[in-house]
N, C-alpha and C. Protein backbone atom coordinates (compact mmCIF):
# COMPACT_ATOMS: atom_id res chain seq x y z
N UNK A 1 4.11 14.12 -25.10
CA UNK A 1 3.39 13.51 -26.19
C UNK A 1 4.07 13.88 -27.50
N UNK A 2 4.37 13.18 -28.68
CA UNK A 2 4.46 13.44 -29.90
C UNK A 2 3.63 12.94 -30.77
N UNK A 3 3.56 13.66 -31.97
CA UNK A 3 2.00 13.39 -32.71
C UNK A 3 2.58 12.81 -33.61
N UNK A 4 1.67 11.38 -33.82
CA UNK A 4 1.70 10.13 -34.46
C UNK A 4 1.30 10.56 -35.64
N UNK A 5 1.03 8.82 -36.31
CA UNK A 5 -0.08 8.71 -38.12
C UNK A 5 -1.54 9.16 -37.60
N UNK A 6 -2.19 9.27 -38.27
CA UNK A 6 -3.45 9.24 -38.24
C UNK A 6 -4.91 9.73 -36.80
N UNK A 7 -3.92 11.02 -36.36
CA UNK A 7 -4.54 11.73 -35.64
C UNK A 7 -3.93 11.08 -34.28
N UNK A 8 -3.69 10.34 -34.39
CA UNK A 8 -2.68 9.73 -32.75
C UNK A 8 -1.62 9.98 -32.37
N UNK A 9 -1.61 10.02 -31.15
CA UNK A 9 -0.36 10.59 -30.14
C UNK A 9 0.30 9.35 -29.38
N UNK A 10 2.13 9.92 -29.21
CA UNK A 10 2.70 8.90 -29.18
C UNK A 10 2.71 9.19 -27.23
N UNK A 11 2.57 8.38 -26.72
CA UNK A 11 3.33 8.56 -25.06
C UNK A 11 4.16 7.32 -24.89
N UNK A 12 5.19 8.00 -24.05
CA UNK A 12 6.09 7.39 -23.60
C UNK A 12 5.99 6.78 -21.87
N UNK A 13 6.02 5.23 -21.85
CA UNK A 13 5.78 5.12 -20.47
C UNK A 13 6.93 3.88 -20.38
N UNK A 14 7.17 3.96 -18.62
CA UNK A 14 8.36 3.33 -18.45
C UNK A 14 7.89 1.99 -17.70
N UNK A 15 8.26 0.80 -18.32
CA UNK A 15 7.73 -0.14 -17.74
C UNK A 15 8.58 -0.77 -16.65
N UNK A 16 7.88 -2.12 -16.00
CA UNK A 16 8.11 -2.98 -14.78
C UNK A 16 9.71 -3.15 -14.82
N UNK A 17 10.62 -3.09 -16.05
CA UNK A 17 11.92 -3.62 -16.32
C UNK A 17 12.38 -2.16 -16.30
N UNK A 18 12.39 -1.10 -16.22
CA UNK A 18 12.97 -0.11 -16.81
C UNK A 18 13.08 0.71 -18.14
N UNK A 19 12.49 -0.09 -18.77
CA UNK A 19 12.33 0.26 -20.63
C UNK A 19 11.22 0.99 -20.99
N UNK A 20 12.12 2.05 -21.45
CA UNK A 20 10.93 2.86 -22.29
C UNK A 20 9.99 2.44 -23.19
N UNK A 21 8.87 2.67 -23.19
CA UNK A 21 7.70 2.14 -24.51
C UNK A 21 6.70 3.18 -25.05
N UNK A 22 6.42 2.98 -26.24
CA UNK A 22 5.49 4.47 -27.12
C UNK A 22 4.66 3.61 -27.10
N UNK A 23 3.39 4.45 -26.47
CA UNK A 23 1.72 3.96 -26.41
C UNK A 23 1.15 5.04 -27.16
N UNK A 24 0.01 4.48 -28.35
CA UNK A 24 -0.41 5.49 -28.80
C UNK A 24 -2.02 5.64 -28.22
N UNK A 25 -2.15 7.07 -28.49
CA UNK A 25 -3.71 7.93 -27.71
C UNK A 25 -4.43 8.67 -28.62
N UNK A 26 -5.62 8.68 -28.61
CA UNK A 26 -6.32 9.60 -29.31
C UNK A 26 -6.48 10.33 -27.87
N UNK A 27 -6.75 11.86 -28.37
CA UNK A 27 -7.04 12.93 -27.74
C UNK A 27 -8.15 13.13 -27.52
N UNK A 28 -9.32 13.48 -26.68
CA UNK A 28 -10.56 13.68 -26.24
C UNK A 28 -10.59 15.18 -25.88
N UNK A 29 -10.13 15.82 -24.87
CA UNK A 29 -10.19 16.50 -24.53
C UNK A 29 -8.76 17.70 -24.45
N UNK A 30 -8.37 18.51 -24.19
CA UNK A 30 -7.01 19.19 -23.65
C UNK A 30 -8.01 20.73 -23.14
N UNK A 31 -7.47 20.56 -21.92
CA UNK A 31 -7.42 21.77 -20.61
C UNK A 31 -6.12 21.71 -19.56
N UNK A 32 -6.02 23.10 -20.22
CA UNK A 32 -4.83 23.97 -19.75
C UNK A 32 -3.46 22.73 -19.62
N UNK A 33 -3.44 22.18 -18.52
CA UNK A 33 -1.94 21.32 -18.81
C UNK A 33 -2.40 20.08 -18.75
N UNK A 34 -3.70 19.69 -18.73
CA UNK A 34 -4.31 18.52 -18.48
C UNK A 34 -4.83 17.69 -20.17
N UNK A 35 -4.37 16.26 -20.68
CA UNK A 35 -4.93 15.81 -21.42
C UNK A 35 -5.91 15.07 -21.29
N UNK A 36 -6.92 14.62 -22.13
CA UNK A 36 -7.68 13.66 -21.86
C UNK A 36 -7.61 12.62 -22.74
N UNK A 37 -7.09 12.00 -22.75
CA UNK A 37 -6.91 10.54 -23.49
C UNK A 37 -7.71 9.04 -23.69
N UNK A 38 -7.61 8.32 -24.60
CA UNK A 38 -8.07 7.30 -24.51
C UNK A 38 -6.88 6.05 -25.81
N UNK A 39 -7.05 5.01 -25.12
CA UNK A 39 -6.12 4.47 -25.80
C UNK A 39 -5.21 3.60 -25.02
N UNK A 40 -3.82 2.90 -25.18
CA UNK A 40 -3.23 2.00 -24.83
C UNK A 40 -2.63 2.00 -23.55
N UNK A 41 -3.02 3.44 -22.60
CA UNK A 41 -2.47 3.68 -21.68
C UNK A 41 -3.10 2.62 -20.57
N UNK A 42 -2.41 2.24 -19.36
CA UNK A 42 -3.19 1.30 -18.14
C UNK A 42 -3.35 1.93 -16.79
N UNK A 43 -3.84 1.54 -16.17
CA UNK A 43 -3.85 1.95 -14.91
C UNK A 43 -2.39 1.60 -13.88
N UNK A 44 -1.61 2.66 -13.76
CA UNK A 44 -0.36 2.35 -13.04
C UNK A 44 1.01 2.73 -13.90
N UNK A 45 0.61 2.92 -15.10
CA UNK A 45 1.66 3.30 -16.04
C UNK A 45 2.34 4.61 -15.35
N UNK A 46 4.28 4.48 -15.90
CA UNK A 46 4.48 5.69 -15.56
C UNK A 46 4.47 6.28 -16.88
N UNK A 47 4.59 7.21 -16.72
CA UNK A 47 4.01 8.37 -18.39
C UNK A 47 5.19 9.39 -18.15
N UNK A 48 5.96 9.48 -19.26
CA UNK A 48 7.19 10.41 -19.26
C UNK A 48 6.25 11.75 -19.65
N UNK A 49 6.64 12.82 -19.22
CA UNK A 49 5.76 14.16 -19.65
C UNK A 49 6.67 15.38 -19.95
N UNK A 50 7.96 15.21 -19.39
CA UNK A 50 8.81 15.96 -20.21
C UNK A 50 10.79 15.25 -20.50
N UNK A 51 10.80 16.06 -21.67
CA UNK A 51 12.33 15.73 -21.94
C UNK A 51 12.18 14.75 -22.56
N UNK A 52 11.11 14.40 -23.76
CA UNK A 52 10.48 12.99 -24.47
C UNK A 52 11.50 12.94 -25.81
N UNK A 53 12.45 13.83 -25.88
CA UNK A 53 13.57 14.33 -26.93
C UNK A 53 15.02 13.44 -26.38
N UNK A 54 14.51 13.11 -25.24
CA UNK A 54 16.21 12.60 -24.84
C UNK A 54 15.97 10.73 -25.05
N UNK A 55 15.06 10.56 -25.05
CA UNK A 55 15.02 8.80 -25.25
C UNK A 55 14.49 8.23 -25.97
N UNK A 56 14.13 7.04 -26.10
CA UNK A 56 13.88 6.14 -27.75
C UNK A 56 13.07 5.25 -26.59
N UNK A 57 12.02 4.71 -28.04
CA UNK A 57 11.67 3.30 -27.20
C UNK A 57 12.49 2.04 -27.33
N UNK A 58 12.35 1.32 -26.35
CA UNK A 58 13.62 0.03 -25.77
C UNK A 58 14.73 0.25 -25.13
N UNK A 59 14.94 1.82 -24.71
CA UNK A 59 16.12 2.47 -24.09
C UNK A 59 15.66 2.25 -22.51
N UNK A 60 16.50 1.62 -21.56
CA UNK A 60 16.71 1.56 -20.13
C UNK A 60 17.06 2.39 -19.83
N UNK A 61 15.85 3.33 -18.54
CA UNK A 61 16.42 3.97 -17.92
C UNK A 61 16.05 4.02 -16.80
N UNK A 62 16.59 4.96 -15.38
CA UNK A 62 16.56 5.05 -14.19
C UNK A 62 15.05 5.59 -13.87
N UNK A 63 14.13 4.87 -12.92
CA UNK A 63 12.92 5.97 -13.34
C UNK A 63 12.87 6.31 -11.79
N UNK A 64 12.45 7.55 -11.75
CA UNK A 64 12.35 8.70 -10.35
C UNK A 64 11.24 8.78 -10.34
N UNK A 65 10.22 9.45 -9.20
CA UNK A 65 9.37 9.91 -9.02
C UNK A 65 10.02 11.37 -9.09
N UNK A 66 9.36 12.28 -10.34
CA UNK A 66 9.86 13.62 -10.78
C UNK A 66 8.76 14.40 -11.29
N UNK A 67 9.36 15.80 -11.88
CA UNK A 67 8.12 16.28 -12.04
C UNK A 67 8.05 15.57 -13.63
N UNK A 68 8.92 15.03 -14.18
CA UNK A 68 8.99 14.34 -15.67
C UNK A 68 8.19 13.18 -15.27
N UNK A 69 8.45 12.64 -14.65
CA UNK A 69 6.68 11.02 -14.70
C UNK A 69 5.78 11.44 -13.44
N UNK A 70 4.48 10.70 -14.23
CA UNK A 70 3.70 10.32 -13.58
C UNK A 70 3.19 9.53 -13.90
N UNK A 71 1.98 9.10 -12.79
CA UNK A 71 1.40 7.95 -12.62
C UNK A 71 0.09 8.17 -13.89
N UNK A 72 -0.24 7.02 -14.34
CA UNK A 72 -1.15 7.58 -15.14
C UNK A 72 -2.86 7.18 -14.38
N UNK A 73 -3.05 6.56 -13.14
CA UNK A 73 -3.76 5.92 -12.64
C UNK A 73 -4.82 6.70 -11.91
């Protein structure tokens, strides 16, 4: 996550084509490594969660099942 304007957080999720995209979230909750979010995220999204320093949004990349994405579903 990186912290947006106006109390919002940026996530990074990798879509159907390969391309990175910044969805923004308000925060609800945070426990221990767990967020609680609400906001532009969908059901099925992958959600980059670390190494959010190495890519841009509209950048193609290879996406893995890693400990860097998950499902957001």
């Amino acid at each position: 996550m990186t912290q947006g304007d106006q109390g919002l957080w940026g996530v990074y999720v990798i879509d159907d084509e390969s391309v990175v995209n910044r969805r923004l979230v308000e925060l609800i909750h945070t426990e221990a490594n767990r967020v609680y979010a609400r906001g532009t995220l969908a059901d099925g999204d992958w959600v980059v969660d670390s190494g959010v320093h190495r890519i841009v949004p509209g950048q193609k990349v290879l996406a893995t099942e890693s400990e860097a994405v998950h499902n957001a579903g």
